[in-house]
C-alpha atoms as a PDB file:
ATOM      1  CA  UNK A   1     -20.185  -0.837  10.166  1.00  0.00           C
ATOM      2  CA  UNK A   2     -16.654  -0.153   8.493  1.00  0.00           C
ATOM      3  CA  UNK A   3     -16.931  -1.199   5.075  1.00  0.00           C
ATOM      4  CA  UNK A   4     -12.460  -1.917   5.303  1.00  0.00           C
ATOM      5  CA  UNK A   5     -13.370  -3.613   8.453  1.00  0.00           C
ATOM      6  CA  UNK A   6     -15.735  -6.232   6.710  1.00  0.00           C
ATOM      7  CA  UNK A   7     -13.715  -6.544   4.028  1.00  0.00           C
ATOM      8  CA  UNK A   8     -10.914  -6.818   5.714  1.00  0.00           C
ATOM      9  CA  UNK A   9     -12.201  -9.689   8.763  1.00  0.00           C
ATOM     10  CA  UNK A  10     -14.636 -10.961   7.097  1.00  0.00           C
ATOM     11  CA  UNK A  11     -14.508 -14.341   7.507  1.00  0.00           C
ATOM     12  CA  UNK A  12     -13.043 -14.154  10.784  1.00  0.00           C
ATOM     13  CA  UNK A  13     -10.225 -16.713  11.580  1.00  0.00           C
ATOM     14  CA  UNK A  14     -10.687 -18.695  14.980  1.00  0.00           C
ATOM     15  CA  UNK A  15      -6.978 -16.842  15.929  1.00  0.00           C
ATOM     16  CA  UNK A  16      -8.544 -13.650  15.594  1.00  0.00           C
ATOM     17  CA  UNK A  17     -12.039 -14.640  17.402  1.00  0.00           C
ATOM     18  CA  UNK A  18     -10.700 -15.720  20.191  1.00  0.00           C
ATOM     19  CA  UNK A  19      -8.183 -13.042  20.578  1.00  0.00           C
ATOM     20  CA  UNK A  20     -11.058 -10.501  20.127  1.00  0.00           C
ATOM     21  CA  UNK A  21     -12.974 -12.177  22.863  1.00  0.00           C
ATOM     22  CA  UNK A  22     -10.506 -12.197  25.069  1.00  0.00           C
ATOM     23  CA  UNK A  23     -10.125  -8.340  24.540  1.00  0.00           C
ATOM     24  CA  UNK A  24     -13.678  -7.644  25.418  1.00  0.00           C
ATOM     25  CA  UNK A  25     -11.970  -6.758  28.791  1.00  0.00           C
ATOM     26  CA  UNK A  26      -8.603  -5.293  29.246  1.00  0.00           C
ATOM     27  CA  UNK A  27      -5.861  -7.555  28.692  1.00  0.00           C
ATOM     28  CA  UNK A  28      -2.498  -7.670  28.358  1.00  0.00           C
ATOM     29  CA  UNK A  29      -0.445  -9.862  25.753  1.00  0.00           C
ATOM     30  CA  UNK A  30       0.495 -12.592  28.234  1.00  0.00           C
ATOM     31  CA  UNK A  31      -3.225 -12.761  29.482  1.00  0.00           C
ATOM     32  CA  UNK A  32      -4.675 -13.166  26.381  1.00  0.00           C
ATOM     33  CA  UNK A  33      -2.070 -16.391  25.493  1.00  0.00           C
ATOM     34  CA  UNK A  34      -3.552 -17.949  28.256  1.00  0.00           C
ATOM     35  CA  UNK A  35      -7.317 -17.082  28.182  1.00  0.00           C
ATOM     36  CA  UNK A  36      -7.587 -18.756  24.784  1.00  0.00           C
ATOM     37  CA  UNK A  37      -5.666 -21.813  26.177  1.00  0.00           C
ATOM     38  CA  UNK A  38      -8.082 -21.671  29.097  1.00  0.00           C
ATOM     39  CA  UNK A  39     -11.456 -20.591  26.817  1.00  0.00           C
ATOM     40  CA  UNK A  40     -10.276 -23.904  24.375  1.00  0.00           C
ATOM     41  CA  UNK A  41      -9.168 -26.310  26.847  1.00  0.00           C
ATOM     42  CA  UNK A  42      -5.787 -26.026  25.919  1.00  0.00           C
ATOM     43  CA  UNK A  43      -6.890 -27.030  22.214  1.00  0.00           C
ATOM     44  CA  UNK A  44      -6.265 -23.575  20.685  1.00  0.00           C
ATOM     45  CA  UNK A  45      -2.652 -22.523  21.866  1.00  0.00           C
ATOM     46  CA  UNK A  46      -1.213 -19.226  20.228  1.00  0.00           C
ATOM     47  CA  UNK A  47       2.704 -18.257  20.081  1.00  0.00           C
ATOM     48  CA  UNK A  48       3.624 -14.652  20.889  1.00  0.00           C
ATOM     49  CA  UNK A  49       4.434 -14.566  17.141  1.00  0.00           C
ATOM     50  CA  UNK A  50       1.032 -15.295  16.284  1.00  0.00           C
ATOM     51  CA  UNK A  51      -0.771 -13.092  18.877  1.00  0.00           C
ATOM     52  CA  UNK A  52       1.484  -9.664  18.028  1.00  0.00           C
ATOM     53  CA  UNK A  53       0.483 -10.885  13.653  1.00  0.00           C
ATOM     54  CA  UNK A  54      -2.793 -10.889  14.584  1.00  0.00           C
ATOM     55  CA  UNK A  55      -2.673  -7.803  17.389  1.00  0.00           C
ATOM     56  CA  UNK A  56      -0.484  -5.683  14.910  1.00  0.00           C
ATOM     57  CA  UNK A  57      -2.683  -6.622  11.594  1.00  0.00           C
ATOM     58  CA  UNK A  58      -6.172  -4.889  13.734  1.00  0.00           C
ATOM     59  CA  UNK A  59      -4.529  -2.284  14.850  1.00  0.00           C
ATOM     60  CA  UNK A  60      -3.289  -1.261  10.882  1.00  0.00           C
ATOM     61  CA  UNK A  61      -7.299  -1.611  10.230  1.00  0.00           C
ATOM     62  CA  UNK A  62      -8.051   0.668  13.155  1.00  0.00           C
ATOM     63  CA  UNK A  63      -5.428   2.892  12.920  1.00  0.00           C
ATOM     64  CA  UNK A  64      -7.135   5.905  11.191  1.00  0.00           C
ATOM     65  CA  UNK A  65      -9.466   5.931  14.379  1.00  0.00           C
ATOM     66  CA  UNK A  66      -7.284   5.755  17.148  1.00  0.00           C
ATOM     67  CA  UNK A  67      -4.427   8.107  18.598  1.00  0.00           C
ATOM     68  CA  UNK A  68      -3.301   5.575  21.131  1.00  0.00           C
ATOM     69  CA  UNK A  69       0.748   4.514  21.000  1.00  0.00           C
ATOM     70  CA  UNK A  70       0.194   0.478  21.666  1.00  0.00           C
ATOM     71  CA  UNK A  71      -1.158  -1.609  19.500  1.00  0.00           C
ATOM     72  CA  UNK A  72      -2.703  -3.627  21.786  1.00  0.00           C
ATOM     73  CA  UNK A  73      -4.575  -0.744  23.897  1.00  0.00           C
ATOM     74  CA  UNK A  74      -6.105   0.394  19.922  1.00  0.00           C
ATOM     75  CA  UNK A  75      -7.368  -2.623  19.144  1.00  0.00           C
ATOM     76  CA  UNK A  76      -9.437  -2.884  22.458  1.00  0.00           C
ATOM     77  CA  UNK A  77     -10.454   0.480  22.623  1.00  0.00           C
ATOM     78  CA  UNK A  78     -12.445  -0.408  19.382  1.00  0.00           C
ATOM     79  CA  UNK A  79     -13.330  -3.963  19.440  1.00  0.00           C
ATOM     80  CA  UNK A  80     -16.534  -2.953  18.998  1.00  0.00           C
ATOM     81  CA  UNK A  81     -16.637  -1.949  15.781  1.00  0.00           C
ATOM     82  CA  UNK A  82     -14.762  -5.744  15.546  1.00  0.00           C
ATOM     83  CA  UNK A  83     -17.512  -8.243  17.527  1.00  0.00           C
ATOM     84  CA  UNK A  84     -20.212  -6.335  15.490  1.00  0.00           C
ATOM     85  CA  UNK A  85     -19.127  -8.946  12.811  1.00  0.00           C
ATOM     86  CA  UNK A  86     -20.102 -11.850  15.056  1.00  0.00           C
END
């Protein structure tokens, strides 16, 4: 595994988590607000602002690996490297 990605998600926060989970399948920003609603029960809910934070913070940690122009489409297309910390 990454060393910077241990270091950097290690401990994971439950924001992060869930938004990783949600991204074991393609998703798109909207979808992901409401599969953690749905996942939690509508205990977890995250704001755009959050989601992006969180979106835009992995993609910084994966960005030496992938070419791709959105954020979003980086972090999925390497989420493995990201639920190996599970």
């Amino acid at each position: 595994m990454d060393s910077h990605i241990r270091k950097v998600y290690v401990p994971m926060t439950e924001t992060g988590f869930y938004i990783l989970l949600c991204l074991r399948e393609e998703a798109h920003d909207y979808s992901i607000i409401q599969k953690v609603a749905a996942l939690t029960d509508g205990e977890i809910k995250i704001s755009p602002g959050t989601l992006y934070g969180s979106l835009s913070k992995m993609a910084k940690g994966m960005s030496k690996h992938s070419k791709s122009r959105y954020f979003t489409k980086k972090v999925a297309e390497f989420h493995g490297n990201f639920f190996s910390l599970l």
